[in-house]
PDB file of N, CA and C in Angstrom:
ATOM      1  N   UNK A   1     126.625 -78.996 206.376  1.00  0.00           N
ATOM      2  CA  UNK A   1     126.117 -78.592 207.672  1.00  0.00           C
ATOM      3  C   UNK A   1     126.765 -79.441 208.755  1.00  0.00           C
ATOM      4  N   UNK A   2     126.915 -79.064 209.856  1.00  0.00           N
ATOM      5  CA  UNK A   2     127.897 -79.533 211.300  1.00  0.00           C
ATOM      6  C   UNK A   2     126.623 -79.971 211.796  1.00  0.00           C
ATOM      7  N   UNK A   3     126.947 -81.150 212.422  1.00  0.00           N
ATOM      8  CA  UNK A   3     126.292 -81.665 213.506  1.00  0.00           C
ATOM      9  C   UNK A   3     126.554 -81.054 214.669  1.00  0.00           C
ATOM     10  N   UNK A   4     125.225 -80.595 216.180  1.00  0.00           N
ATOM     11  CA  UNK A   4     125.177 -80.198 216.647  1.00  0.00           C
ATOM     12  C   UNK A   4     125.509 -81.856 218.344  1.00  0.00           C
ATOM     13  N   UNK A   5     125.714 -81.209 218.673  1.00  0.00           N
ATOM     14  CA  UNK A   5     125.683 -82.823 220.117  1.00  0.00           C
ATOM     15  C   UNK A   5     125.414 -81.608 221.620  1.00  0.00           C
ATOM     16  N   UNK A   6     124.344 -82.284 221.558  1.00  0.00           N
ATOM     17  CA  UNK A   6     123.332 -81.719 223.274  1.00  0.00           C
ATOM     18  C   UNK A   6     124.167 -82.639 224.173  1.00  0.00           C
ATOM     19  N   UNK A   7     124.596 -82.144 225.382  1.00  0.00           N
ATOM     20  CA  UNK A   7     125.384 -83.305 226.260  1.00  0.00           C
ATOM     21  C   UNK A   7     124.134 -82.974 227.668  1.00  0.00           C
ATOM     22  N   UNK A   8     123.516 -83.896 228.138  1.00  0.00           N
ATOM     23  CA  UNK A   8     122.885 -83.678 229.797  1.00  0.00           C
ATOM     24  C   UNK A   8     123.558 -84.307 230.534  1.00  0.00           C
ATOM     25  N   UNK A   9     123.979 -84.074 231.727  1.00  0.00           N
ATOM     26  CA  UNK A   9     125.153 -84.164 232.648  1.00  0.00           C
ATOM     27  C   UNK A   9     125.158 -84.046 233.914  1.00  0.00           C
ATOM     28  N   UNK A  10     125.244 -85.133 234.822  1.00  0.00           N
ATOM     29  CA  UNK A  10     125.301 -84.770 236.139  1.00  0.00           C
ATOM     30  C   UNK A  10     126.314 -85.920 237.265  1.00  0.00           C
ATOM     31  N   UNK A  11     126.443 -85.221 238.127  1.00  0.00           N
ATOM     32  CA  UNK A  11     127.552 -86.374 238.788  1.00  0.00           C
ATOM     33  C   UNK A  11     126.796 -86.364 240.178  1.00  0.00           C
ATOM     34  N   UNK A  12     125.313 -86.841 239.755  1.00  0.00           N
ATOM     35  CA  UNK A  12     124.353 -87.667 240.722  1.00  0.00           C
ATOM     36  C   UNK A  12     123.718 -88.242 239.702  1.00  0.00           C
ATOM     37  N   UNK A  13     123.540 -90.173 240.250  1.00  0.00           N
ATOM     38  CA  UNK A  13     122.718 -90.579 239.450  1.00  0.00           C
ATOM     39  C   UNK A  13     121.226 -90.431 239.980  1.00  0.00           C
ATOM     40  N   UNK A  14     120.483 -90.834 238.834  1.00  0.00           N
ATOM     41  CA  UNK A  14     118.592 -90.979 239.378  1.00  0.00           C
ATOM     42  C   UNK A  14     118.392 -89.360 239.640  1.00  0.00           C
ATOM     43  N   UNK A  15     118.994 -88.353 239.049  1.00  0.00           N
ATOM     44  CA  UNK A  15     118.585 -87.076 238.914  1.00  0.00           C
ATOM     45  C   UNK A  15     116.976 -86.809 237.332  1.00  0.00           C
ATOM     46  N   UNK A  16     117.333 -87.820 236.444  1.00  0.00           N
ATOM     47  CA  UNK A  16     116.604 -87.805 235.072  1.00  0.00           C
ATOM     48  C   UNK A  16     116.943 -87.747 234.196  1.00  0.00           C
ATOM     49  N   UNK A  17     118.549 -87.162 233.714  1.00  0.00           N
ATOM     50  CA  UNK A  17     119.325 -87.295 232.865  1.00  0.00           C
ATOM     51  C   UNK A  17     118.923 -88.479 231.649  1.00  0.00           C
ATOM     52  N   UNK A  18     118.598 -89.387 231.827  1.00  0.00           N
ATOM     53  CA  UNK A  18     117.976 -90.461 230.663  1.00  0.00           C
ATOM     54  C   UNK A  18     116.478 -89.852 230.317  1.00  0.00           C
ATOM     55  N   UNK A  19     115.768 -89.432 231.359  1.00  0.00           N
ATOM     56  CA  UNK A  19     114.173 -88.909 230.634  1.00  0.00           C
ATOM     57  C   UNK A  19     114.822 -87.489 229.819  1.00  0.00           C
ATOM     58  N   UNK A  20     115.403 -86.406 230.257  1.00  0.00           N
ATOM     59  CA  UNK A  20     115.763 -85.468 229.769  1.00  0.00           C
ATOM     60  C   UNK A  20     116.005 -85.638 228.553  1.00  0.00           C
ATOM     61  N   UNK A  21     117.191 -86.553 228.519  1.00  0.00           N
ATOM     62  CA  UNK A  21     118.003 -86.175 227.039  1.00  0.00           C
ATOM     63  C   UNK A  21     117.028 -87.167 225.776  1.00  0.00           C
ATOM     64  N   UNK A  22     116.027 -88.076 226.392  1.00  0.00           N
ATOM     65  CA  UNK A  22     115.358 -88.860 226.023  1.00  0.00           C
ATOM     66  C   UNK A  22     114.051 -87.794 225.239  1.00  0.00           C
ATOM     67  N   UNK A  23     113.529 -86.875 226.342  1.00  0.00           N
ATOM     68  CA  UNK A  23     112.667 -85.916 225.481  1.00  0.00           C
ATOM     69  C   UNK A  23     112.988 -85.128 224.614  1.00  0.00           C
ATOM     70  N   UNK A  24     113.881 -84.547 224.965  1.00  0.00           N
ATOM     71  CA  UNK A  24     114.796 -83.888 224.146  1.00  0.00           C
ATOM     72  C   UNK A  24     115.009 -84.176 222.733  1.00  0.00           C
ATOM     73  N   UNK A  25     115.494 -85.884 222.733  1.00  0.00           N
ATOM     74  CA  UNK A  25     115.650 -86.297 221.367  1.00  0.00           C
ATOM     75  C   UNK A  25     114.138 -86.631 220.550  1.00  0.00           C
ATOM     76  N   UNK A  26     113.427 -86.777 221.388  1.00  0.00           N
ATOM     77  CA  UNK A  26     112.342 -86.884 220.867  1.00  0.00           C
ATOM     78  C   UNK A  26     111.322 -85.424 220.011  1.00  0.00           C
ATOM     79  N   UNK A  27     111.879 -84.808 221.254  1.00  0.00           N
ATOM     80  CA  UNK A  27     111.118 -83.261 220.701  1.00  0.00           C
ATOM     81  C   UNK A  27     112.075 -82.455 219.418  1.00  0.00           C
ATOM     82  N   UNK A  28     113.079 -83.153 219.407  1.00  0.00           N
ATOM     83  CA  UNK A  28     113.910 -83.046 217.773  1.00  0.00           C
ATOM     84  C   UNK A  28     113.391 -83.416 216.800  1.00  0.00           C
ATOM     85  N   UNK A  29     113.117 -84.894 216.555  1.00  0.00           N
ATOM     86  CA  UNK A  29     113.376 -85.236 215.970  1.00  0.00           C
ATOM     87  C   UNK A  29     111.536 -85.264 215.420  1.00  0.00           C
ATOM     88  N   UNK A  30     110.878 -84.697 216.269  1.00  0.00           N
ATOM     89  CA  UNK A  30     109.122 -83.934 215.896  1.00  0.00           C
ATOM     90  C   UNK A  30     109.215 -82.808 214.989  1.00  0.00           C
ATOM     91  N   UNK A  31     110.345 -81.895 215.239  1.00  0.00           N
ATOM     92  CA  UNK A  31     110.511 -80.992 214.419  1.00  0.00           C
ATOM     93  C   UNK A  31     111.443 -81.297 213.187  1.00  0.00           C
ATOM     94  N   UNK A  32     111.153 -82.468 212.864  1.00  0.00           N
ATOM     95  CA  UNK A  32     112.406 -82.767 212.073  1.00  0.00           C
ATOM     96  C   UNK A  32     113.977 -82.856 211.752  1.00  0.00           C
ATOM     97  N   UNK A  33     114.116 -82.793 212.553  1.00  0.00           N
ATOM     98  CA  UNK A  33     115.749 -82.977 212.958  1.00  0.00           C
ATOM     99  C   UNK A  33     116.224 -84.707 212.824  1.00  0.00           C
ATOM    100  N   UNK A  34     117.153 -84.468 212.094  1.00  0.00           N
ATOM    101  CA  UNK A  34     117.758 -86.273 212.026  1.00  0.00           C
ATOM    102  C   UNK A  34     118.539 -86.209 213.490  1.00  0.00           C
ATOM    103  N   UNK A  35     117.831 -87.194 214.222  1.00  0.00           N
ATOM    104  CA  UNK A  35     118.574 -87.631 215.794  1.00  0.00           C
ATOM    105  C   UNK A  35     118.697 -88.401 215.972  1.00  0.00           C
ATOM    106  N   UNK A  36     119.833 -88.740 217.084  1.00  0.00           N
ATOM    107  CA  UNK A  36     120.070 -90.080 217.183  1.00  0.00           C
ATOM    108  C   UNK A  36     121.131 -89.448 218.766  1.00  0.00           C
ATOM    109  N   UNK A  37     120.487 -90.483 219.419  1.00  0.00           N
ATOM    110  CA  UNK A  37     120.502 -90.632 221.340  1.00  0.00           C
ATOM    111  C   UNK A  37     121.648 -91.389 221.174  1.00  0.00           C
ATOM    112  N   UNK A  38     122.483 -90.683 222.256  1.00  0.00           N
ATOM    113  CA  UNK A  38     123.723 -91.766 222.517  1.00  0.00           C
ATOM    114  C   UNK A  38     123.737 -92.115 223.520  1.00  0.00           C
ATOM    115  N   UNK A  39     122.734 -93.222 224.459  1.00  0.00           N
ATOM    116  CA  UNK A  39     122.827 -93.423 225.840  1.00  0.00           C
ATOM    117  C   UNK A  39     124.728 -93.694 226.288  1.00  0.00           C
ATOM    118  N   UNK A  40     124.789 -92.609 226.658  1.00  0.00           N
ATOM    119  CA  UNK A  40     126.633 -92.223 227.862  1.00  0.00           C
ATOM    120  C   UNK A  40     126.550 -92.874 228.899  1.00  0.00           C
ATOM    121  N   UNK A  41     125.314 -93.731 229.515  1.00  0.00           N
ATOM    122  CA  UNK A  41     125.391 -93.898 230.960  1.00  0.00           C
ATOM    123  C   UNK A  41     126.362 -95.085 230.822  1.00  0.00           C
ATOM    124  N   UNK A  42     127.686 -95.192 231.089  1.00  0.00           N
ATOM    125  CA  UNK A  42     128.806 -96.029 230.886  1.00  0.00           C
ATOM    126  C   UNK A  42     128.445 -97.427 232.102  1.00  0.00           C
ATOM    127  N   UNK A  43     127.791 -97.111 233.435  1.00  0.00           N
ATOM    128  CA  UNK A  43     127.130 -98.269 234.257  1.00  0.00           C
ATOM    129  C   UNK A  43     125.954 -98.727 234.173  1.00  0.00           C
ATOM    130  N   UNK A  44     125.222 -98.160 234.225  1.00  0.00           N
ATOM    131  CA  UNK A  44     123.686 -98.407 234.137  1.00  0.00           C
ATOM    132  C   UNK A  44     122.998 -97.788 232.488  1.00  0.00           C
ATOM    133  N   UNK A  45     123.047 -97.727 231.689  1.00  0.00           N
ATOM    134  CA  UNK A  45     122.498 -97.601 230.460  1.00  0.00           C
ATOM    135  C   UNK A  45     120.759 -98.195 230.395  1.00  0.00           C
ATOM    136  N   UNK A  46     120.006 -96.964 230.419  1.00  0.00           N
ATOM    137  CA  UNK A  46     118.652 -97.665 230.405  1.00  0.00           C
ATOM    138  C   UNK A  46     117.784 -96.968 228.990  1.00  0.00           C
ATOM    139  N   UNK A  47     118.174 -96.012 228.560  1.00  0.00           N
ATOM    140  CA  UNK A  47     117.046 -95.044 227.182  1.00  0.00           C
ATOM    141  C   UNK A  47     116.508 -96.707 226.512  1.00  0.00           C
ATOM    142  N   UNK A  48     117.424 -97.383 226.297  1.00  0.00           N
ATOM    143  CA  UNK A  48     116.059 -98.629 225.380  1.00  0.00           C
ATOM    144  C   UNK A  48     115.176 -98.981 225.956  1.00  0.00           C
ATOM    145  N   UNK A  49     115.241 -99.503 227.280  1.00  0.00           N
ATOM    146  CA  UNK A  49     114.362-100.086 228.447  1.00  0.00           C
ATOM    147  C   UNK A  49     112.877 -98.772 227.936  1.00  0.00           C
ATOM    148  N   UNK A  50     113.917 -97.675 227.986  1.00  0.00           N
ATOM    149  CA  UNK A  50     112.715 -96.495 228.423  1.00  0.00           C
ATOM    150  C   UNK A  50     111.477 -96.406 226.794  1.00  0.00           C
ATOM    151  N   UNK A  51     112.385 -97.044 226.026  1.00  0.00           N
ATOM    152  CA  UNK A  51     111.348 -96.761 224.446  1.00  0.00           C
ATOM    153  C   UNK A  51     111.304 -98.046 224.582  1.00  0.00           C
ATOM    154  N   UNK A  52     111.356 -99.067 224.996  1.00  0.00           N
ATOM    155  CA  UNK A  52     111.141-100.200 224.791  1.00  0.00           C
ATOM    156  C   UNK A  52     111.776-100.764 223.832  1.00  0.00           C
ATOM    157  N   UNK A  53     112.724-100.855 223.503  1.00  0.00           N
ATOM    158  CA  UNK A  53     113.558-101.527 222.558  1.00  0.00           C
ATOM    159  C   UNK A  53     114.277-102.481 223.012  1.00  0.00           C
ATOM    160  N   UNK A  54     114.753-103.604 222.031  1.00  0.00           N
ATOM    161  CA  UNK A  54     116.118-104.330 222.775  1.00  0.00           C
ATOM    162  C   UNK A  54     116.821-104.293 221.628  1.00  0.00           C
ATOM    163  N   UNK A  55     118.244-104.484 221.804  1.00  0.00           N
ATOM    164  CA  UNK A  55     119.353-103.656 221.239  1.00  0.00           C
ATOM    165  C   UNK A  55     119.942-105.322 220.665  1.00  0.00           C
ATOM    166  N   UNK A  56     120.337-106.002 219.847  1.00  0.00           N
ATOM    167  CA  UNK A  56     121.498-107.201 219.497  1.00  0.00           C
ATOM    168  C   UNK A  56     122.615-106.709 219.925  1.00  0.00           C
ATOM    169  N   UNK A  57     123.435-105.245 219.725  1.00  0.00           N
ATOM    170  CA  UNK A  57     124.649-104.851 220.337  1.00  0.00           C
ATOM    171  C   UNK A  57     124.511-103.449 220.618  1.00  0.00           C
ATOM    172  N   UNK A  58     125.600-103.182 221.745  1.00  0.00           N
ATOM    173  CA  UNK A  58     125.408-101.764 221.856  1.00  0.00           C
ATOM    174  C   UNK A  58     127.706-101.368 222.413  1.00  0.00           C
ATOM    175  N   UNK A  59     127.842 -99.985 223.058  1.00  0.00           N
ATOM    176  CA  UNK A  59     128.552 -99.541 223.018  1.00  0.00           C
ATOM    177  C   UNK A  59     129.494-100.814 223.601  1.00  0.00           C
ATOM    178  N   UNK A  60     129.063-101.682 224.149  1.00  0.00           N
ATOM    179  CA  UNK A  60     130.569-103.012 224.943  1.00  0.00           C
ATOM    180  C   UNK A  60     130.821-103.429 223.537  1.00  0.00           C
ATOM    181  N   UNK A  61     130.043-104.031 222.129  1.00  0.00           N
ATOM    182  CA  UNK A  61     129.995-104.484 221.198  1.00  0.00           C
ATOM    183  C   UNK A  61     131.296-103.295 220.338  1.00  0.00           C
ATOM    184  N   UNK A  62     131.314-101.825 220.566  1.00  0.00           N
ATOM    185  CA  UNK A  62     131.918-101.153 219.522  1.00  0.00           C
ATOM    186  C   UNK A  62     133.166-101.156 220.195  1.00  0.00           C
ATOM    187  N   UNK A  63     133.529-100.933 221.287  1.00  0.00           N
ATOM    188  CA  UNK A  63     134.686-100.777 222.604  1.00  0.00           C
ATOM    189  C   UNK A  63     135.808-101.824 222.621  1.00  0.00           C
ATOM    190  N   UNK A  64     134.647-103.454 223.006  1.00  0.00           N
ATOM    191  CA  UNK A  64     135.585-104.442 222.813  1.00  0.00           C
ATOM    192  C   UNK A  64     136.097-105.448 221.902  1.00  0.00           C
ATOM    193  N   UNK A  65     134.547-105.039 221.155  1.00  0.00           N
ATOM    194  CA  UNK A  65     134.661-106.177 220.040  1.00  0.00           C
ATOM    195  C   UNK A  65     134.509-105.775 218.444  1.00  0.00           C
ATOM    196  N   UNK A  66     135.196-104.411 218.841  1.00  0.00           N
ATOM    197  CA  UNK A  66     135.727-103.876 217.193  1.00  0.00           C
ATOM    198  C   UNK A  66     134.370-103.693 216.511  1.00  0.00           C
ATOM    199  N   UNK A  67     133.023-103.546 216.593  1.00  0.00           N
ATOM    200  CA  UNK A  67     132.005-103.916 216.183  1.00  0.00           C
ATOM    201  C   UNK A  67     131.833-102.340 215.231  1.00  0.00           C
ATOM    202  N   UNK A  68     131.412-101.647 214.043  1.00  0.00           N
ATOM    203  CA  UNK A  68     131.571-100.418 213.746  1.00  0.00           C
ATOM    204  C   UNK A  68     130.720 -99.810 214.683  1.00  0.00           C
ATOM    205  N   UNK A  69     130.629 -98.316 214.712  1.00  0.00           N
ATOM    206  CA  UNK A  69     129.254 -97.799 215.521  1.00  0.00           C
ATOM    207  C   UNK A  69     128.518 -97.548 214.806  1.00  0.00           C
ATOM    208  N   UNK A  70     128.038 -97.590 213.806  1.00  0.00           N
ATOM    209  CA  UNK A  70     127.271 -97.858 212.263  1.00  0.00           C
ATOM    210  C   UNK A  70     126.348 -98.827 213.022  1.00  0.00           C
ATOM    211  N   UNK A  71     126.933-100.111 212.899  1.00  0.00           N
ATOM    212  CA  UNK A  71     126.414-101.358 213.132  1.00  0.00           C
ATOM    213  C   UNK A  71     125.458-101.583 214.666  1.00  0.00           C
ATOM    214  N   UNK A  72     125.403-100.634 215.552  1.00  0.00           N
ATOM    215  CA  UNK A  72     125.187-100.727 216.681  1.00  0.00           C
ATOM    216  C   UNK A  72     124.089 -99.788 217.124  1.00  0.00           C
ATOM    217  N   UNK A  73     123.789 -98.762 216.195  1.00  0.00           N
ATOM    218  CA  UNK A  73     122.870 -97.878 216.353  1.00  0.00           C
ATOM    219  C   UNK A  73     121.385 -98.842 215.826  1.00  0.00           C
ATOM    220  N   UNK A  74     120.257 -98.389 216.254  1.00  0.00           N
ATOM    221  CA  UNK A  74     118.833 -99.150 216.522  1.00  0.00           C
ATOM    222  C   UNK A  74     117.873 -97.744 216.164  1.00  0.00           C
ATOM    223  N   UNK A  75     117.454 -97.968 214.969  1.00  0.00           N
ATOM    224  CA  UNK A  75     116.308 -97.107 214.306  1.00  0.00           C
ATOM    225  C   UNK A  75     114.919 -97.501 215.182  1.00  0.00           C
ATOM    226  N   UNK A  76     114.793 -96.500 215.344  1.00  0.00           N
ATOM    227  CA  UNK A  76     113.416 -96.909 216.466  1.00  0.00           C
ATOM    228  C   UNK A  76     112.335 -96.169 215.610  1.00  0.00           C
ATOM    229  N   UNK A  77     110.967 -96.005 216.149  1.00  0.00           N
ATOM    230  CA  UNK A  77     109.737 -96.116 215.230  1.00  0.00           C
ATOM    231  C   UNK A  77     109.413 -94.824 215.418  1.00  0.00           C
ATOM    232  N   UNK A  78     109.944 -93.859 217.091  1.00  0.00           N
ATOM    233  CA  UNK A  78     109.638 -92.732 217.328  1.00  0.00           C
ATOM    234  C   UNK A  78     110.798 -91.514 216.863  1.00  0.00           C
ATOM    235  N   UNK A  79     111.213 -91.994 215.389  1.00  0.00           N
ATOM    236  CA  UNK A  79     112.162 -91.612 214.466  1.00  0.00           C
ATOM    237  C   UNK A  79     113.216 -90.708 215.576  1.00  0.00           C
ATOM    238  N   UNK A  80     113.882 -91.255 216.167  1.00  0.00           N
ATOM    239  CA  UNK A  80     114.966 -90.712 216.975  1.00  0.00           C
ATOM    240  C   UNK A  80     115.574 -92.311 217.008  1.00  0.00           C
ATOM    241  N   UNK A  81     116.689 -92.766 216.538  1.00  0.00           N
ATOM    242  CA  UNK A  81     118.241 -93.327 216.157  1.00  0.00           C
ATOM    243  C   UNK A  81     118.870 -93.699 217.669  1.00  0.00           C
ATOM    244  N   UNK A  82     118.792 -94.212 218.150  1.00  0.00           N
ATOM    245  CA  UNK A  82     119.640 -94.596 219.261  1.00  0.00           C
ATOM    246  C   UNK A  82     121.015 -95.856 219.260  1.00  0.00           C
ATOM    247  N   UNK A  83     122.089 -95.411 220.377  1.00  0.00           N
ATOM    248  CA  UNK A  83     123.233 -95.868 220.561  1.00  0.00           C
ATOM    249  C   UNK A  83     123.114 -96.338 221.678  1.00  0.00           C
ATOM    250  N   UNK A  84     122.751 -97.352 221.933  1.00  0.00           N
ATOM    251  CA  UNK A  84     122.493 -98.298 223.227  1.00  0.00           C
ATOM    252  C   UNK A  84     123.555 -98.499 224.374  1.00  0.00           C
ATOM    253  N   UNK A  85     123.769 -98.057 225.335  1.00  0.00           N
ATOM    254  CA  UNK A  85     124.904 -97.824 226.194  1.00  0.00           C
ATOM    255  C   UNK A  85     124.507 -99.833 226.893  1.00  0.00           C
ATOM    256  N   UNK A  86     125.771 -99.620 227.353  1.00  0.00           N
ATOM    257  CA  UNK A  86     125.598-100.897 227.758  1.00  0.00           C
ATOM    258  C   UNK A  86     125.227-101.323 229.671  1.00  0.00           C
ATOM    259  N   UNK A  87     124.784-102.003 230.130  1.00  0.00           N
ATOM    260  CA  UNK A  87     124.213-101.997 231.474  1.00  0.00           C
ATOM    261  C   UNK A  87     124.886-102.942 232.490  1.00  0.00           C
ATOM    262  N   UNK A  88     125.539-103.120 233.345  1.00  0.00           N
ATOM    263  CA  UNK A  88     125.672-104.099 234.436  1.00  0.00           C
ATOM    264  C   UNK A  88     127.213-104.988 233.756  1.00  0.00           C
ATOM    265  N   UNK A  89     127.914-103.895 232.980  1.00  0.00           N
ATOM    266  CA  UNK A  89     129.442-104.429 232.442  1.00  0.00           C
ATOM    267  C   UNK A  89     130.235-103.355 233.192  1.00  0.00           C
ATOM    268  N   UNK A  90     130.709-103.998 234.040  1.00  0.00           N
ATOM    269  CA  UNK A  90     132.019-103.344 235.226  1.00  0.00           C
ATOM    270  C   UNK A  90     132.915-102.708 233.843  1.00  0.00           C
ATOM    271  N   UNK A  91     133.714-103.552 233.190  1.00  0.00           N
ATOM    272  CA  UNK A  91     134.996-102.989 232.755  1.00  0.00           C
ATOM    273  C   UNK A  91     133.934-101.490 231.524  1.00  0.00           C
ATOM    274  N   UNK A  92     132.881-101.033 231.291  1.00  0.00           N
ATOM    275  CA  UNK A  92     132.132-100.080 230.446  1.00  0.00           C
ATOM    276  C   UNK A  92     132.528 -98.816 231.945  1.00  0.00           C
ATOM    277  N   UNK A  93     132.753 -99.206 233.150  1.00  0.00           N
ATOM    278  CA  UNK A  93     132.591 -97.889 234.062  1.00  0.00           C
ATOM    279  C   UNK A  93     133.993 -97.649 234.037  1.00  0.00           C
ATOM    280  N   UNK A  94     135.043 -98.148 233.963  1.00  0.00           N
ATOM    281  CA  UNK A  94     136.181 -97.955 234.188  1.00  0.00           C
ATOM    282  C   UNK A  94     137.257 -97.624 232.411  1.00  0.00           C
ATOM    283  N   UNK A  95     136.608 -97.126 231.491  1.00  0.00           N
ATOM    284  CA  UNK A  95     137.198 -96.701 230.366  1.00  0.00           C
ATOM    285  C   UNK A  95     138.345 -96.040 230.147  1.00  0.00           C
ATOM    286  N   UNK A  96     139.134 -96.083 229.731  1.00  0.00           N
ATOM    287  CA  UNK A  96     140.544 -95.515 229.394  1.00  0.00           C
ATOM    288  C   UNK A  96     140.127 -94.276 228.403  1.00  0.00           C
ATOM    289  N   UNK A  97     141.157 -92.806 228.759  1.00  0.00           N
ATOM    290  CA  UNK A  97     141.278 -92.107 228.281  1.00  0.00           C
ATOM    291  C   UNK A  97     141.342 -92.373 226.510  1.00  0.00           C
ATOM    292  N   UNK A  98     141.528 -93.355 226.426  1.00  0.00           N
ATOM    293  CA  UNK A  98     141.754 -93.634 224.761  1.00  0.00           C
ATOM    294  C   UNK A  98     140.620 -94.171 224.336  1.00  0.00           C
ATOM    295  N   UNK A  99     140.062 -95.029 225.026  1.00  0.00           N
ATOM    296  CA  UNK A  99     138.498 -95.729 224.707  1.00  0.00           C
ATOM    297  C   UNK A  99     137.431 -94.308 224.538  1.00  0.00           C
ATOM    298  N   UNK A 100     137.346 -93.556 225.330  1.00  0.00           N
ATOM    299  CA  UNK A 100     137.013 -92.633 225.957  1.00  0.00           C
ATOM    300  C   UNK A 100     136.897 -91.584 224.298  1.00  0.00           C
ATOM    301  N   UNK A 101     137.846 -91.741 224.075  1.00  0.00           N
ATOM    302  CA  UNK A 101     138.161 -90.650 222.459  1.00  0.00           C
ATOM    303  C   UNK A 101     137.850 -91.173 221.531  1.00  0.00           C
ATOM    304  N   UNK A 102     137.899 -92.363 221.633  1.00  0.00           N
ATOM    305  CA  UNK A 102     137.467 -93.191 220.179  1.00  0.00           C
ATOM    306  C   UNK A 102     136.012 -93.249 220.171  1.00  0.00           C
ATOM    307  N   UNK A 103     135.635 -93.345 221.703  1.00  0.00           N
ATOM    308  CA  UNK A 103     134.173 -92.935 221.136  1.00  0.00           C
ATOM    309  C   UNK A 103     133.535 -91.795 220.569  1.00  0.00           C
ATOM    310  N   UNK A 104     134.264 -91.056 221.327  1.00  0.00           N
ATOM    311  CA  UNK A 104     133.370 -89.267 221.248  1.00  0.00           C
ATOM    312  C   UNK A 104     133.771 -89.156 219.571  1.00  0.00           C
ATOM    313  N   UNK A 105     135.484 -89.506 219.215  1.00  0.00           N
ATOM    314  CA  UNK A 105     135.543 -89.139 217.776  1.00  0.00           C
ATOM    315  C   UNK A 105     134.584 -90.113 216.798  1.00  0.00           C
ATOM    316  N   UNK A 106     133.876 -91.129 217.506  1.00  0.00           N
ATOM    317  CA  UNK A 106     133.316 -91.783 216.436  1.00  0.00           C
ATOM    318  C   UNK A 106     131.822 -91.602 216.313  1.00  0.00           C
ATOM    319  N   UNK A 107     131.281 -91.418 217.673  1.00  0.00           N
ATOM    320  CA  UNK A 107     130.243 -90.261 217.450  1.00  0.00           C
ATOM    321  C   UNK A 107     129.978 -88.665 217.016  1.00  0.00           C
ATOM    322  N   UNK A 108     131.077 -88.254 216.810  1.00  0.00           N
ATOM    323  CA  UNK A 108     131.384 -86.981 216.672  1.00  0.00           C
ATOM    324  C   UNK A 108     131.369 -87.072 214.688  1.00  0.00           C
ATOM    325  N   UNK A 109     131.351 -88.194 214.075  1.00  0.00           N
ATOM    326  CA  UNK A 109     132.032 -88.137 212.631  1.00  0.00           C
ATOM    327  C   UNK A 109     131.024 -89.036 211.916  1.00  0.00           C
ATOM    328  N   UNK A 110     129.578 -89.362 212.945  1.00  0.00           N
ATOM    329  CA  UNK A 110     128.069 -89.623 212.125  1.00  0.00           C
ATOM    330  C   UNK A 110     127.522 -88.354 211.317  1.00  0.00           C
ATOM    331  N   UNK A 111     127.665 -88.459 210.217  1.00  0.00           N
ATOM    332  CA  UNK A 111     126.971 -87.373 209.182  1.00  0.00           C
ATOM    333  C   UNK A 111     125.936 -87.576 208.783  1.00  0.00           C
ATOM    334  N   UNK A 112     124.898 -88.693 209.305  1.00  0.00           N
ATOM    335  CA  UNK A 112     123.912 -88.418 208.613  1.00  0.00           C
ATOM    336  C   UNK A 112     122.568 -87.915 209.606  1.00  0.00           C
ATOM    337  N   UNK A 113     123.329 -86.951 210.929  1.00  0.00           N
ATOM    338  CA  UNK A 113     122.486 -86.564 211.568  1.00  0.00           C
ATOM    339  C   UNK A 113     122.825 -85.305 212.046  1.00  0.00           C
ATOM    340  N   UNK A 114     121.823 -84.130 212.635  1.00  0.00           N
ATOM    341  CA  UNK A 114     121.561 -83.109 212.412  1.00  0.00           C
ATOM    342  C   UNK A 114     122.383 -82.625 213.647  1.00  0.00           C
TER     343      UNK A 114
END
């Protein structure tokens, strides 16, 4: 079975885009769906803040410091999997077309979610 990827998207911030894709994963993963949130916000990254989590590493950890993205994802209790975007790191807003691919292909090639 193919993994499916919901993208929410907007080029205004403080529209809701983090509550959205945040319920969203939540109302998945109620119906049973293996999920797992990839906070994208490349400047401001807040979905942990919002479940209350704190993260040891998140996407600056896989980007700069070779870290796997295995290693960086945070099992949370409201069984939705999160990828912790990183917050208040200048060089995370300014990503290279190649950084840029290595992520999507490395989120794109998690199989153990729906």
């Amino acid at each position: 079975m193919t993994s499916r990827t919901i993208v929410f998207t907007s080029g205004k911030g403080g529209v809701g885009k983090s509550n959205i894709s945040l319920n969203a994963a939540l109302e998945l993963s109620r119906r049973q769906y293996r999920t797992c949130l990839l906070d994208a916000d490349l400047g401001l990254a807040n979905v942990d803040i919002l479940l209350g989590i704190q993260s040891e590493k998140n996407l600056d950890d896989f980007l700069f410091q070779d870290t796997p993205l295995e290693e960086i994802i945070v099992k949370t209790s409201y069984g939705v999997d999160v990828i912790p975007g990183s917050s208040g790191v200048e060089k995370m807003a300014n990503l290279s077309s190649a950084q840029l691919s290595l992520l999507i292909e490395a989120f794109s090639s998690l199989e153990t979610y729906d």
